[in-house]
Protein backbone atom coordinates (compact mmCIF):
# COMPACT_ATOMS: atom_id res chain seq x y z
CA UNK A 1 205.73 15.40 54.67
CA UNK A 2 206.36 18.60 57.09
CA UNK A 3 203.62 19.73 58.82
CA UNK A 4 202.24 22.74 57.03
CA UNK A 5 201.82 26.22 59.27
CA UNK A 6 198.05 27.60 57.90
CA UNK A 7 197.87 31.21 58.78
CA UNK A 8 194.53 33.67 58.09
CA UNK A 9 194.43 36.37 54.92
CA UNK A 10 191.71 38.80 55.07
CA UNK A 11 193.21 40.89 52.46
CA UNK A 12 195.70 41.00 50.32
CA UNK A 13 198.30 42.88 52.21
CA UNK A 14 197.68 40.19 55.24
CA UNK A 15 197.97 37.53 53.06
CA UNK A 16 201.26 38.78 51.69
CA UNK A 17 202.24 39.31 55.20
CA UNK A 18 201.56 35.58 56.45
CA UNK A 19 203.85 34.30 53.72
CA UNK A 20 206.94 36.65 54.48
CA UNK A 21 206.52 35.21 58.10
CA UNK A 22 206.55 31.74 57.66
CA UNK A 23 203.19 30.29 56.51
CA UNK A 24 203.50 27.52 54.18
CA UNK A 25 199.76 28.35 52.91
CA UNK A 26 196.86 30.61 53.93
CA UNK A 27 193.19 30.67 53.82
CA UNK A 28 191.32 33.90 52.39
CA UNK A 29 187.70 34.25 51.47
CA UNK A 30 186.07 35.73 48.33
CA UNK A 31 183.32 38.16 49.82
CA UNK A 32 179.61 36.52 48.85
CA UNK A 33 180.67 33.07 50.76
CA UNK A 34 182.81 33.43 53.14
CA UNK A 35 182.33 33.36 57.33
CA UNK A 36 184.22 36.17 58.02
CA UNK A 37 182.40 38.35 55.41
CA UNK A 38 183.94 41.88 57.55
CA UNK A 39 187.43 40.75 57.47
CA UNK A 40 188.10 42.50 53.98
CA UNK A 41 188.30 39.77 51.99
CA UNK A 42 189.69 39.54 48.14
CA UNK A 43 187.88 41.36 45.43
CA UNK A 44 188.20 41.68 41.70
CA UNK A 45 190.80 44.33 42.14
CA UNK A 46 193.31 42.16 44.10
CA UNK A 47 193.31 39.18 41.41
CA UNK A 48 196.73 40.23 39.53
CA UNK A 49 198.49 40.85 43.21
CA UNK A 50 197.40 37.46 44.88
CA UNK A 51 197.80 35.95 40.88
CA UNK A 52 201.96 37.20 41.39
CA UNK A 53 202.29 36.45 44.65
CA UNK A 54 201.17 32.79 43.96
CA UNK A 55 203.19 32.30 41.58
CA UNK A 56 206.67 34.28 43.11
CA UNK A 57 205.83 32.42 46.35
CA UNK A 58 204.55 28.93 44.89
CA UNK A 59 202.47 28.63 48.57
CA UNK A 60 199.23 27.66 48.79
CA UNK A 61 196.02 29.49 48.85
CA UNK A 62 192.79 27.72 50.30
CA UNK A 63 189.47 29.58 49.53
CA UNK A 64 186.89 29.66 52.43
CA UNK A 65 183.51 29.26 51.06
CA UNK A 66 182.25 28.09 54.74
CA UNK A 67 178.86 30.04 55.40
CA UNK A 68 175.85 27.58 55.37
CA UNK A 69 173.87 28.17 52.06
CA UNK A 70 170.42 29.79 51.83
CA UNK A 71 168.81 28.24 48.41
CA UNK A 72 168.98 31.97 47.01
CA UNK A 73 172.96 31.71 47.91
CA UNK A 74 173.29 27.97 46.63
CA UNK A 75 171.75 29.16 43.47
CA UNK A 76 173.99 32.64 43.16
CA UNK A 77 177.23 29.81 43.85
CA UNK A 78 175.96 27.39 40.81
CA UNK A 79 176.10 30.96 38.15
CA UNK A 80 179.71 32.08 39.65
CA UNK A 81 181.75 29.02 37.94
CA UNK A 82 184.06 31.48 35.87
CA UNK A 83 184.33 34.09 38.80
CA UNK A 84 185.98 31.28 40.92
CA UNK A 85 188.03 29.98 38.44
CA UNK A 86 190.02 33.06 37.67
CA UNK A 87 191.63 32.77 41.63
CA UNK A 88 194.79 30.66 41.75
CA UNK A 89 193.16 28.34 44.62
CA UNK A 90 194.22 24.87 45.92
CA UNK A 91 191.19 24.04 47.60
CA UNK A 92 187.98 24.94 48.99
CA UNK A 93 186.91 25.04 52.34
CA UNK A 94 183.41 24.37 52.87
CA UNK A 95 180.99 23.06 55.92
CA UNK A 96 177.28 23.04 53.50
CA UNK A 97 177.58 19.49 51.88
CA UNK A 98 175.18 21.21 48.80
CA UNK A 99 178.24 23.14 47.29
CA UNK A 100 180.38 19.52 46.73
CA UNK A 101 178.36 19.03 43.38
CA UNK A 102 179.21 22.08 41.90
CA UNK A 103 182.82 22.20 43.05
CA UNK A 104 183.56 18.73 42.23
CA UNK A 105 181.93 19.02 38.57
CA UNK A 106 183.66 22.70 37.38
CA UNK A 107 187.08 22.01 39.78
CA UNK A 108 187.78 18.91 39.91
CA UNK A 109 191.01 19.68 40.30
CA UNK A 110 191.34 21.16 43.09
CA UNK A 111 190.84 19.82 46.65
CA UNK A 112 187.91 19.84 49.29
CA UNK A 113 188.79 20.67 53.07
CA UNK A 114 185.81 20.16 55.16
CA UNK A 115 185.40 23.37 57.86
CA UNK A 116 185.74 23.60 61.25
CA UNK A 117 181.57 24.64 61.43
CA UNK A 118 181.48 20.80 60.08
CA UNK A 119 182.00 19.71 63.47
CA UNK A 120 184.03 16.16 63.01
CA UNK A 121 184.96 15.09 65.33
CA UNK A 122 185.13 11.31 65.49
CA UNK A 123 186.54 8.50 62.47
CA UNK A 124 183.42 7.40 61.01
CA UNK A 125 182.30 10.99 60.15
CA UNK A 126 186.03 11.65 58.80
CA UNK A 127 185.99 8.67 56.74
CA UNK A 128 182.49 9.46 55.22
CA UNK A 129 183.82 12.86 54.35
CA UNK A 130 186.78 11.64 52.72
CA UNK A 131 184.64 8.96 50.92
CA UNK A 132 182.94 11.93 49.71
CA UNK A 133 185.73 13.41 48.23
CA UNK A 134 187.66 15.23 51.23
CA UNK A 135 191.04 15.12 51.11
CA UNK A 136 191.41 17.24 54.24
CA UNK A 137 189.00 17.48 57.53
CA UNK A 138 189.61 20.67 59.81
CA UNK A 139 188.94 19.06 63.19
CA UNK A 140 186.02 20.82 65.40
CA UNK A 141 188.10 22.82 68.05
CA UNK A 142 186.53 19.93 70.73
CA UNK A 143 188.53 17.34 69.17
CA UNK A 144 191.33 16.00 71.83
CA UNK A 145 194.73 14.62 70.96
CA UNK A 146 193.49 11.54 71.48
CA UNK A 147 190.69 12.02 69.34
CA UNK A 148 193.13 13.61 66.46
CA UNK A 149 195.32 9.94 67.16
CA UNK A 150 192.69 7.58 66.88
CA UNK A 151 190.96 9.41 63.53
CA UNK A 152 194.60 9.35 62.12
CA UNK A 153 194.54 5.78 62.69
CA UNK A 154 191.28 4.73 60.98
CA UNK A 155 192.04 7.13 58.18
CA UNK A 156 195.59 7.17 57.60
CA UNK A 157 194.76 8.82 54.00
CA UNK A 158 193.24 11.49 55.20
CA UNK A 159 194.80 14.94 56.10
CA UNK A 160 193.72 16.33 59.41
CA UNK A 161 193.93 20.07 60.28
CA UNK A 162 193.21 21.54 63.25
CA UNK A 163 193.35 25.39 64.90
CA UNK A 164 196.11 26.31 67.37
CA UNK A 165 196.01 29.63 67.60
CA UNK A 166 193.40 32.55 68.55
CA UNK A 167 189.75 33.19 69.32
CA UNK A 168 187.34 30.37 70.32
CA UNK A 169 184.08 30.50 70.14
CA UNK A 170 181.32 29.84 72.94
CA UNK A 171 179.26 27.88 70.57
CA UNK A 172 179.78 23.76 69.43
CA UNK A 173 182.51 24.55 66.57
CA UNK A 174 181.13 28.12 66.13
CA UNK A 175 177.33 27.29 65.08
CA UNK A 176 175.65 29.90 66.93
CA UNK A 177 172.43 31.77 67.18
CA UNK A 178 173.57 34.17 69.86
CA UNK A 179 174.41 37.21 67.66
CA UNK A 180 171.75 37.03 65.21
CA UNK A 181 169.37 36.86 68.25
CA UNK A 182 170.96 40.21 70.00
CA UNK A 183 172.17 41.92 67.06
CA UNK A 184 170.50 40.78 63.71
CA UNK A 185 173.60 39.39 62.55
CA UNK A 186 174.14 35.63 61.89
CA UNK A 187 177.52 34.27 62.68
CA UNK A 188 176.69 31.47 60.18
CA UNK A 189 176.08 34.08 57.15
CA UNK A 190 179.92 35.90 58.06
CA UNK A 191 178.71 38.57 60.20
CA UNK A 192 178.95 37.53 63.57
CA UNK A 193 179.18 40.88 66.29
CA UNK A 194 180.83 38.84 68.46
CA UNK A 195 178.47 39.01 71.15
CA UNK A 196 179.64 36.48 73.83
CA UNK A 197 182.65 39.18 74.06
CA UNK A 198 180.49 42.10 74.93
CA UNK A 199 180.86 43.33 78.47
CA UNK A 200 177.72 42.38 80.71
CA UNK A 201 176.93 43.48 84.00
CA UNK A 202 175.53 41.02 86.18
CA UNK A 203 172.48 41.35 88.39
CA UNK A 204 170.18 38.45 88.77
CA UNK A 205 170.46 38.40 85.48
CA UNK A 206 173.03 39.28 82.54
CA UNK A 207 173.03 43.33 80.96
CA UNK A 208 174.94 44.03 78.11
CA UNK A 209 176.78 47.77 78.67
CA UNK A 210 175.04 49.25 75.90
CA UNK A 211 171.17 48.08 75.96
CA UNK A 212 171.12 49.21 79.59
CA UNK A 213 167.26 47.76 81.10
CA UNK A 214 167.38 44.70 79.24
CA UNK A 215 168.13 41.98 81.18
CA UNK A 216 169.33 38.28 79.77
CA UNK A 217 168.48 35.55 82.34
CA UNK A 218 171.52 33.35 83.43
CA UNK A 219 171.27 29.86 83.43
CA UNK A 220 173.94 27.43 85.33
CA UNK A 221 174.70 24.17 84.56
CA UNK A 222 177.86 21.95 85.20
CA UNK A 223 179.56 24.69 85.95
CA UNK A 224 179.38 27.17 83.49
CA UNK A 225 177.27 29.85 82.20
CA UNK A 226 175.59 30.15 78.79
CA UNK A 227 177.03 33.55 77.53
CA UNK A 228 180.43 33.97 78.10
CA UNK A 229 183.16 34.68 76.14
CA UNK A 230 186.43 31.88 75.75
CA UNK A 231 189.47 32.27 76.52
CA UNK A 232 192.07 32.28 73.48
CA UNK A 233 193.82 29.39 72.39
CA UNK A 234 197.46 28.88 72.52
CA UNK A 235 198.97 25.65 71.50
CA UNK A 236 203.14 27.07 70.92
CA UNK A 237 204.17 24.67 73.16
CA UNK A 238 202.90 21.73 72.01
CA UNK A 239 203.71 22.36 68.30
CA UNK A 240 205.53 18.37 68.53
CA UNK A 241 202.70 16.68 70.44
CA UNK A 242 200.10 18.00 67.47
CA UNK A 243 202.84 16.80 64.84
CA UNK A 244 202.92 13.42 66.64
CA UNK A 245 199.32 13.45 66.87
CA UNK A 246 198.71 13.16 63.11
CA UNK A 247 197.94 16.66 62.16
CA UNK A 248 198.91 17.76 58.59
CA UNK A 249 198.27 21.53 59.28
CA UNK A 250 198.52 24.04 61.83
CA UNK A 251 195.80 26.56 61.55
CA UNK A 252 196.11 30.40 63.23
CA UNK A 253 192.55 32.03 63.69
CA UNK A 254 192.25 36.02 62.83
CA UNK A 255 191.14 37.09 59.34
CA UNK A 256 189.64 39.79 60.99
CA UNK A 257 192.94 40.99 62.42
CA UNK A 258 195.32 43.13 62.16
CA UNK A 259 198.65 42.99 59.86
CA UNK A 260 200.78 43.06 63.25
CA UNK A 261 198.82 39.85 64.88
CA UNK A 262 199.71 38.13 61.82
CA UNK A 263 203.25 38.53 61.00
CA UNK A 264 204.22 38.10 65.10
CA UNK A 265 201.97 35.11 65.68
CA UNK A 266 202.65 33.25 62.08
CA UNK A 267 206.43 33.94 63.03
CA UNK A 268 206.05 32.41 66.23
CA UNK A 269 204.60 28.77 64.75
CA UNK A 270 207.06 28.59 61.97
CA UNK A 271 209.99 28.98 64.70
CA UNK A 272 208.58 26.71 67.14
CA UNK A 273 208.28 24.05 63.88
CA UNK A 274 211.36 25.10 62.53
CA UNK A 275 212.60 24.04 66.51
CA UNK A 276 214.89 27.36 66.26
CA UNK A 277 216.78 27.65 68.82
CA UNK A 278 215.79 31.46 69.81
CA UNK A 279 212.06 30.63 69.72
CA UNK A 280 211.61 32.67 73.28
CA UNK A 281 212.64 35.91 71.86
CA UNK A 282 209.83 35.04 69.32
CA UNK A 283 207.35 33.35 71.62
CA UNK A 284 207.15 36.54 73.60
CA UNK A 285 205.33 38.38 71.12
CA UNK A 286 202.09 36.67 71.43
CA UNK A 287 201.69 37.72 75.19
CA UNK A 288 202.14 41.71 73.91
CA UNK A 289 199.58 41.08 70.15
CA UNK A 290 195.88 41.74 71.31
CA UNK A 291 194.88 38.46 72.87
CA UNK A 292 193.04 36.98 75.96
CA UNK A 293 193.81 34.59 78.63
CA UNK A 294 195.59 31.75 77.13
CA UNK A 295 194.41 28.69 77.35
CA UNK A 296 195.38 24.94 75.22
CA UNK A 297 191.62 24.43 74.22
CA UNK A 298 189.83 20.62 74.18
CA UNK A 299 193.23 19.10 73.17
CA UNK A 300 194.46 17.46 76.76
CA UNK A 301 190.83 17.44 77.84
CA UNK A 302 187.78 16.30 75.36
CA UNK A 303 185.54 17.53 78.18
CA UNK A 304 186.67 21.04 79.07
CA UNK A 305 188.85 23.60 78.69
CA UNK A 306 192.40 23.26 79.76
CA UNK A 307 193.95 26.54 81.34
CA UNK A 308 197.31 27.41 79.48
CA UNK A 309 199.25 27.59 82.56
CA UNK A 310 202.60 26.87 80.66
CA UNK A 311 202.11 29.83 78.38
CA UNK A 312 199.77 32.42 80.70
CA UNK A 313 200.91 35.66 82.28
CA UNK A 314 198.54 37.15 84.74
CA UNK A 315 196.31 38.40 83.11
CA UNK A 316 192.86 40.57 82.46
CA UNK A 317 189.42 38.83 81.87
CA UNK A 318 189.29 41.29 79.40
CA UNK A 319 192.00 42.12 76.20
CA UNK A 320 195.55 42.33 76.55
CA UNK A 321 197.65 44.71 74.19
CA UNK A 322 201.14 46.22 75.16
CA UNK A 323 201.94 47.17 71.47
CA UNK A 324 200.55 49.67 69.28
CA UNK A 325 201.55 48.87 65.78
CA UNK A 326 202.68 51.74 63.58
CA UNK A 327 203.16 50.48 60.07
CA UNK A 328 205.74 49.25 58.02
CA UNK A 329 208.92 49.37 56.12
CA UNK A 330 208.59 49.99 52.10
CA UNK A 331 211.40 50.08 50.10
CA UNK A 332 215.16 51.86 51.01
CA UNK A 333 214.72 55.17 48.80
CA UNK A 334 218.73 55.77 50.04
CA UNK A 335 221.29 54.73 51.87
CA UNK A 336 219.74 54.68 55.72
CA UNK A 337 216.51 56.25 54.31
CA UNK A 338 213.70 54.28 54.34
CA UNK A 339 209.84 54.63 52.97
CA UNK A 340 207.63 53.87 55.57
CA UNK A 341 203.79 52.63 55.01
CA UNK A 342 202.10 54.60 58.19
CA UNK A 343 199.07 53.31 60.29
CA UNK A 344 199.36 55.35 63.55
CA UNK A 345 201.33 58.37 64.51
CA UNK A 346 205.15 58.44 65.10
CA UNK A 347 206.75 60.89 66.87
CA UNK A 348 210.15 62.30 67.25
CA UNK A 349 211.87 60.86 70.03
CA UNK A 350 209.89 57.71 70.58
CA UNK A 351 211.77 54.43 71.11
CA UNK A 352 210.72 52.51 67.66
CA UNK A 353 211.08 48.87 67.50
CA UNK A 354 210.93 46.93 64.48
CA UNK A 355 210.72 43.18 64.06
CA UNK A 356 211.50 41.02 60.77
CA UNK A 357 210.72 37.46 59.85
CA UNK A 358 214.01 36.60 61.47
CA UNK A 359 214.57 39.43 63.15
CA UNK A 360 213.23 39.31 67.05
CA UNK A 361 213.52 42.94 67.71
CA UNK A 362 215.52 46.19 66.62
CA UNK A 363 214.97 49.57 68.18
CA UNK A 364 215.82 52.97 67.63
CA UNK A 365 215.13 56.59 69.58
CA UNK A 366 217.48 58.53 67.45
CA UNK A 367 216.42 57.82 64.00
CA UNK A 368 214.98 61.31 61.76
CA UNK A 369 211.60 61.43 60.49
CA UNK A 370 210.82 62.87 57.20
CA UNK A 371 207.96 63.92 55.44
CA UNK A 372 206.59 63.90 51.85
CA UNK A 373 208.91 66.13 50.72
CA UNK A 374 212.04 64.68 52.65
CA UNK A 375 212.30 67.58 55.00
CA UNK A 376 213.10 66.67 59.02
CA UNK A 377 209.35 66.75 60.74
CA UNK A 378 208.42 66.24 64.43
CA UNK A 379 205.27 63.56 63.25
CA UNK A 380 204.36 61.76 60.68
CA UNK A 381 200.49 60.53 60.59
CA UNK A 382 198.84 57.52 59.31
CA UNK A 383 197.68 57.82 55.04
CA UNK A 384 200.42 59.90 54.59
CA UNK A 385 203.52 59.85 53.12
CA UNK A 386 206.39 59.57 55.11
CA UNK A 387 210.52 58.39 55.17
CA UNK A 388 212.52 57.21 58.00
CA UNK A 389 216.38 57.95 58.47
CA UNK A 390 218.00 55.10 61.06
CA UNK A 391 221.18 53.16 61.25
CA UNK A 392 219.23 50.39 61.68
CA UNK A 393 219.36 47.57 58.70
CA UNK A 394 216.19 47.80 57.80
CA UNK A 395 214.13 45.49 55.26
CA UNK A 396 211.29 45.99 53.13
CA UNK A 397 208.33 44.37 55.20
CA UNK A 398 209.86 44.88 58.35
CA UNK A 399 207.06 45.47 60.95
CA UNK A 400 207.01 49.10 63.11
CA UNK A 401 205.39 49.33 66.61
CA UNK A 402 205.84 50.81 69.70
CA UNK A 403 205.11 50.05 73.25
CA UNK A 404 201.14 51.14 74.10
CA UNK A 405 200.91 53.73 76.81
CA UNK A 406 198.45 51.39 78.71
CA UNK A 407 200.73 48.79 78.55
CA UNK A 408 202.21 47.36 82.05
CA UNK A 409 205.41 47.11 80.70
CA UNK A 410 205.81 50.80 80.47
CA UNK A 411 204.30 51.16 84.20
């Protein structure tokens, strides 16, 4: 069976999105349960559009229900049984062993993937979890190839998934404490503030920017300090040693962002499995998408972090983006006239490039802007309507951006 690319779906229009790019499936998360409880998520409202796309697409659509359960929530999950059932899901995704009962008794049908927040890492655990019921384990980001070898070998029935792609967290397989305890906000109810990314200062102890006077003490050991954000991961160019490894699924972090990181870094995996041969013209897109320093995780290494040398650039401690993105193609109205779905300003003049699923790059300068009521306009803003007039052979879905004025490629 081909490896399956996994990519994230915090709304509908991302989720639509990771499927014209090249996932095979994607994960999403119904609002009460899910770990990423700010990313959007699917509501009532969006049943009949994930409903068509499920069945125009026929990929698959894996509900997160991965927040550990507070007995008022385990009871709230044991009175939603017809809720759930109206979503066209494939499986569930869970790390609090309490929800099996009720998802094995009302679904039996569908499957159980054990999270990330799960943390197994080793054989025995992944056999007990499959004994359970599991037919699919997504590895703890500390798992080695090595690790993801020998687990394939002692439980050859058992899918393995593992992330590739995006944020890590500073905590064992993201159980941590650290944002409820600065910010009120548990990571491990969906509403993690992301506070190991915060910028500190650093006296003799560690200040966060804005709660100036309040001083965090620092504590070394082995190396490394306490409260510090990761690096990213980045696995693109080991897509065949993860295949070899045993992995069943390739799995791209970021429900919480943006339409843009999603179609250029879900493109970029399905090339790389798809071994096309212009993969660099793709690959290059993940060094300009909001991102980090680069770095290939726990996989060569179970006891640190590896530095992505083979896929760095120089880089920032801090966030690199050179692209800002600017919306996206809707349907051709006329010949050469496109509708355009608008998230940032575009102005007359500006060098537009646009990117497809198998498109690398198209750009324009002397294309015509038009507004709602198809007259020629120096600007169009974002939430309102707008039309493009290019030579260009544009598609419906076709990504818009333009180069950030921050960015060093424009310096």
């Amino acid at each position: 069976m081909a490896i399956e690319l996994l990519s994230p779906a915090g709304n509908a229009e991302k989720l639509e999105t990771a499927f014209a790019y090249g996932a095979d499936a994607a994960y999403m998360g119904l609002t009460e349960f899910s770990l990423r409880k700010n990313a959007g998520n699917f509501s009532d409202s969006e049943l009949e559009k994930v409903r068509a796309l499920k069945e125009k697409t026929g990929k698959r659509i894996y509900c997160t229900m991965n927040i550990l359960f507070h007995e008022d929530q385990i009871r709230k999950l044991q009175t939603m049984k017809d809720e759930i059932a109206r979503w066209p899901f494939d499986a569930f995704i869970v790390s609090d062993i309490g929800t099996v009962p009720f998802l094995r008794k009302n679904f039996p049908e569908k499957e159980l993937h054990l999270s990330t927040q799960a943390s197994c890492i080793n054989s025995e655990s992944a056999r007990m979890y499959h004994d359970m019921g599991f037919s699919r384990v997504i590895l703890g980001r500390e798992a080695s190839l090595d690790d993801i070898k020998r687990i394939r070998d002692s439980v050859p029935e058992l899918e393995l998934e593992a992330f590739v792609h995006g944020a890590m967290c500073m905590a064992y397989s993201g159980r941590c404490l650290l944002s409820a305890h600065l910010a009120g906000r548990s990571g491990n109810q969906g509403d993690c503030s992301h506070t190991c990314r915060w910028n500190y200062k650093l006296h003799y102890a560690l200040e966060e920017e804005e709660r100036p006077g309040i001083y965090y003490p620092i504590e070394e050991e082995d190396g490394y300090t306490t409260i510090l954000s990761s690096k990213d991961l980045c696995m693109i160019d080991h897509v065949r040693e993860l295949e070899d490894a045993g992995l069943s699924s390739l799995k791209i972090e970021g429900r919480m962002k943006s339409v843009y990181y999603v179609a250029v870094v879900t493109r970029a995996y399905r090339k790389a499995i798809d071994n096309d041969p212009d993969l660099d013209k793709y690959k290059r897109d993940l060094f300009d998408v909001s991102h980090r320093e680069y770095t290939t995780g726990f996989f060569f290494s179970g006891n640190a972090i590896d530095t992505a040398s083979d896929v760095s650039r120089p880089t920032s401690y801090g966030y690199e983006r050179n692209y800002l993105f600017l919306g996206s193609v809707r349907k051709e109205i006329s010949e050469g006239v496109y509708e355009l779905d608008i998230r940032n300003q575009i102005r007359k003049g500006e060098r537009l490039e646009f990117i497809g699923p198998d498109v690398p790059l198209l750009s324009d300068e002397a294309f015509t802007l038009l507004d709602g009521e198809m007259n020629e306009t120096g600007q169009l803003d974002h939430g309102k309507p707008g039309y493009i007039r290019t030579t260009l052979p544009l598609k419906e879905g076709y990504i818009m951006r333009k180069l950030s004025t921050d960015s060093p490629i424009i310096k």
